[in-house]
N, C-alpha and C. Protein backbone atom coordinates (compact mmCIF):
# COMPACT_ATOMS: atom_id res chain seq x y z
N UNK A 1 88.58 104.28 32.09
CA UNK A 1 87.70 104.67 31.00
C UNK A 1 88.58 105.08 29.81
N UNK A 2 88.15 104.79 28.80
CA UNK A 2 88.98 104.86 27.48
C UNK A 2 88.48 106.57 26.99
N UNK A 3 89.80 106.96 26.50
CA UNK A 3 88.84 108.47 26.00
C UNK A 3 88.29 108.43 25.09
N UNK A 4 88.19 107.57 23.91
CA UNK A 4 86.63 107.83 22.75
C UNK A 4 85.50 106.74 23.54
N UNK A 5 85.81 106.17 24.38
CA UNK A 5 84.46 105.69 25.04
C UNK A 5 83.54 106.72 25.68
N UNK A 6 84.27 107.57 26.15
CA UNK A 6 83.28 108.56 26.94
C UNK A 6 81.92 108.98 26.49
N UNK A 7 83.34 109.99 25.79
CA UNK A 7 82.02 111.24 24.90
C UNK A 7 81.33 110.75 23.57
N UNK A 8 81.55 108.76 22.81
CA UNK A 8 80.97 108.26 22.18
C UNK A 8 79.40 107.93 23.19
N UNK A 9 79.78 107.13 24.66
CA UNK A 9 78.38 107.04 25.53
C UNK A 9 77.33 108.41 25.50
N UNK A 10 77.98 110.03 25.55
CA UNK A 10 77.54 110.95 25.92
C UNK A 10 76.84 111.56 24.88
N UNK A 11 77.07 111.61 23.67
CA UNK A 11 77.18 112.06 22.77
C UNK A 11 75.81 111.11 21.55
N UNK A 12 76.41 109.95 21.24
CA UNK A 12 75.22 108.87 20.73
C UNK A 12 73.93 108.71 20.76
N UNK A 13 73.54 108.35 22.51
CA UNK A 13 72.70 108.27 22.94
C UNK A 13 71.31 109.64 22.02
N UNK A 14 71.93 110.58 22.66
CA UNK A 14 70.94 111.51 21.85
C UNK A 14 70.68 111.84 21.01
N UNK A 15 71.26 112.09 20.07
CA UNK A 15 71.25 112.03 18.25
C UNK A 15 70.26 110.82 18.00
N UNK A 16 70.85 109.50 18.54
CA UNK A 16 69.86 108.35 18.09
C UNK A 16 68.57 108.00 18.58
N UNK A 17 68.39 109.09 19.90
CA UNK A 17 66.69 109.11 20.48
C UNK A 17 66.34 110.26 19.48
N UNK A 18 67.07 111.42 19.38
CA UNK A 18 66.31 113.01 18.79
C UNK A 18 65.71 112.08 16.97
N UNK A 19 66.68 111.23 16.39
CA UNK A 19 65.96 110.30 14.91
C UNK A 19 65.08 109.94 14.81
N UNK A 20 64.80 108.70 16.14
CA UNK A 20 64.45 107.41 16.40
C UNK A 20 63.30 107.62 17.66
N UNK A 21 63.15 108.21 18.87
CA UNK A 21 62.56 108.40 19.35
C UNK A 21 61.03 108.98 19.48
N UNK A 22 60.03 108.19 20.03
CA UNK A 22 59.23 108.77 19.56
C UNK A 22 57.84 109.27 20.71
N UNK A 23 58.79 108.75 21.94
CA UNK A 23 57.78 109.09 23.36
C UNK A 23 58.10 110.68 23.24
N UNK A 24 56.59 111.07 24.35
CA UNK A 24 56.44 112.40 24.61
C UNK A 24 57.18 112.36 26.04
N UNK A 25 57.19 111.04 26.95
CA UNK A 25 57.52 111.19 28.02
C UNK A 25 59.12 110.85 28.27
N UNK A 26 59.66 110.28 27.62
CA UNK A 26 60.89 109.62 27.55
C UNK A 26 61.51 110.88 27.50
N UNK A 27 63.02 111.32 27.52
CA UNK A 27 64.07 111.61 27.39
C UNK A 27 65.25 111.13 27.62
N UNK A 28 65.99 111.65 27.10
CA UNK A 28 67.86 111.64 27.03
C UNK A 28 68.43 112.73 28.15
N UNK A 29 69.25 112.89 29.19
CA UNK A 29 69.29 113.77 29.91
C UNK A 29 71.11 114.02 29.45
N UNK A 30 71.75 114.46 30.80
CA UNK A 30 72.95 114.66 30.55
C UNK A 30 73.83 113.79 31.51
N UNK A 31 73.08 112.52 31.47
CA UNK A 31 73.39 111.83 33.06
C UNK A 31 74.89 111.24 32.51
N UNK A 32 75.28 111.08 31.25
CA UNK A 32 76.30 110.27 30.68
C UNK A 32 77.33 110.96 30.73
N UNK A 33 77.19 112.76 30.82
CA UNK A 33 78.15 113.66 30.80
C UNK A 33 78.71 113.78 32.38
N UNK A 34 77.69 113.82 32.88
CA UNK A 34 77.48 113.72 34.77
C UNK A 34 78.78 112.37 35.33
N UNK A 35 78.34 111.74 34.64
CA UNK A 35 79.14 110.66 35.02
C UNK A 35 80.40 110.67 34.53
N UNK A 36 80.52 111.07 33.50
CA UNK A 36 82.28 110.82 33.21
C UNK A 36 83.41 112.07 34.07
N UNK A 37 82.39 113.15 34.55
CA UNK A 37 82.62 114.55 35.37
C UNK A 37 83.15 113.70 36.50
N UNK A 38 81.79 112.95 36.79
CA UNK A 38 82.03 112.10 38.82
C UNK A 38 83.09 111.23 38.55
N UNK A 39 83.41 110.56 37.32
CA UNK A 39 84.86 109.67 37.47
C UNK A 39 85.88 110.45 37.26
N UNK A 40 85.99 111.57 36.81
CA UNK A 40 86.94 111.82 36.58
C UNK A 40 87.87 112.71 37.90
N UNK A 41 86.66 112.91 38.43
CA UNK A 41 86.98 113.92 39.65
C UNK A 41 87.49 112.88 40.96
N UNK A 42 86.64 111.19 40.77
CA UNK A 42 87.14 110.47 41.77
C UNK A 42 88.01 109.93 41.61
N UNK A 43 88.62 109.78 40.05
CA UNK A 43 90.31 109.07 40.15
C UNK A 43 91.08 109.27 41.34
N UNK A 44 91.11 110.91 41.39
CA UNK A 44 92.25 110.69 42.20
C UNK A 44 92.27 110.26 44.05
N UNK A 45 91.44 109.41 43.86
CA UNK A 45 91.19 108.53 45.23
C UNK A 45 91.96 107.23 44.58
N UNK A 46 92.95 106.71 45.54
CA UNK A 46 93.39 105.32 44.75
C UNK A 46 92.47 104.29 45.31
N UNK A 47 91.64 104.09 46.18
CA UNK A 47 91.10 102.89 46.20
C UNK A 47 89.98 102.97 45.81
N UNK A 48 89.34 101.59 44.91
CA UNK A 48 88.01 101.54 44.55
C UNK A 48 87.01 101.59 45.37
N UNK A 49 86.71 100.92 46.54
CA UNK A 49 86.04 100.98 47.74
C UNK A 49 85.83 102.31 47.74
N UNK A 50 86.57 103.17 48.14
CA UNK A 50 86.44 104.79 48.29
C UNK A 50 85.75 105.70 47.10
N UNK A 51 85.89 105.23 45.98
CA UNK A 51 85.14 105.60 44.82
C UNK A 51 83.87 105.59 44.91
N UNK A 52 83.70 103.87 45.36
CA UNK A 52 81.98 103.58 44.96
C UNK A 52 81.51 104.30 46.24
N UNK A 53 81.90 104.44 47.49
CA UNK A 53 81.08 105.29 48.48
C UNK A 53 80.84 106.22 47.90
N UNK A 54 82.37 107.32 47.53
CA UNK A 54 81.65 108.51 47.70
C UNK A 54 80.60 108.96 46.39
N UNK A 55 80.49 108.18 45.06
CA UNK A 55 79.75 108.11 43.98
C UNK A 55 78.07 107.62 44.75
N UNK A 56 78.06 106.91 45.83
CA UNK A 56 76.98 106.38 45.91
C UNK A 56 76.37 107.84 47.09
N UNK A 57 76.96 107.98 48.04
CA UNK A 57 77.04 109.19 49.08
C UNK A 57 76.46 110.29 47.83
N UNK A 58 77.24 110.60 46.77
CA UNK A 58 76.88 111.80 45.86
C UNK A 58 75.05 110.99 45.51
N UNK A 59 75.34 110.20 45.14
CA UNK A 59 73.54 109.66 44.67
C UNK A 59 72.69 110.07 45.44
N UNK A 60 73.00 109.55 46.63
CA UNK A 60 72.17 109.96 47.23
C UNK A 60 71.75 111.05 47.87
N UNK A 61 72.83 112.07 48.54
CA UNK A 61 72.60 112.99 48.49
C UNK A 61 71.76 114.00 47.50
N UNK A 62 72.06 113.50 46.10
CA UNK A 62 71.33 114.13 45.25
C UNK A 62 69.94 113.92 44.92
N UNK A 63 69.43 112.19 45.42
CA UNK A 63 68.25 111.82 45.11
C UNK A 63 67.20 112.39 46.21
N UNK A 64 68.03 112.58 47.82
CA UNK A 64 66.60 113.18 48.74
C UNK A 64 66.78 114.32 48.40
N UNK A 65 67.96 115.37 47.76
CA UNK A 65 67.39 116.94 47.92
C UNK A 65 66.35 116.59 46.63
N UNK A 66 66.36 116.12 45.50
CA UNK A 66 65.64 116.29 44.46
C UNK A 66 63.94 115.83 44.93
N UNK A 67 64.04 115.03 45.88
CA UNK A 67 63.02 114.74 46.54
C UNK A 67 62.16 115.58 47.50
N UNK A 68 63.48 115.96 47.95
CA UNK A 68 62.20 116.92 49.12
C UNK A 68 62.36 118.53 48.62
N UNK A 69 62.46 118.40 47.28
CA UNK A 69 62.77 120.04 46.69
C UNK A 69 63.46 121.44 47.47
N UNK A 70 64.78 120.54 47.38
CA UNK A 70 66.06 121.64 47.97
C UNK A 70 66.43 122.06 46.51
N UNK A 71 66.70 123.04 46.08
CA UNK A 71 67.79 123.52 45.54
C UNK A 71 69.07 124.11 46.09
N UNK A 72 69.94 123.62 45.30
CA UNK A 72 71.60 123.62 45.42
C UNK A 72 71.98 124.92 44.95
N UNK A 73 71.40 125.36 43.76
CA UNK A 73 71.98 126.36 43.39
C UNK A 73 71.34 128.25 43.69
């Protein structure tokens, strides 16, 4: 990942929905910030294989607690 790619993905996005946007239901979340956090934390795994598990393992883990209303914190 390039470093003005990041926080240009993270950053953009919302400014140009908060202008331009005009759903009540839509939003911009912080999923772009989320993500450059989860790559940055999985670099230091050298193989890609091992990345996309444990990125997908984190998904999901996160999609049934959000589902069956666990909180984490």
């Amino acid at each position: 990942m390039e470093i003005l790619l990041g926080p240009h993905c993270a950053v953009l996005p919302p400014l140009v929905y908060a202008c331009l946007g005009t759903s009540r239901h839509g939003s911009v979340s912080s999923g772009a910030m989320a993500a450059m956090i989860l790559a940055n934390v999985l670099q230091s795994f050298p193989e890609r294989h091992d990345r996309t598990q444990l990125a997908s393992l984190l998904a999901l883990v996160a999609g049934a607690s959000q589902n069956l209303g666990i909180r984490v914190w």
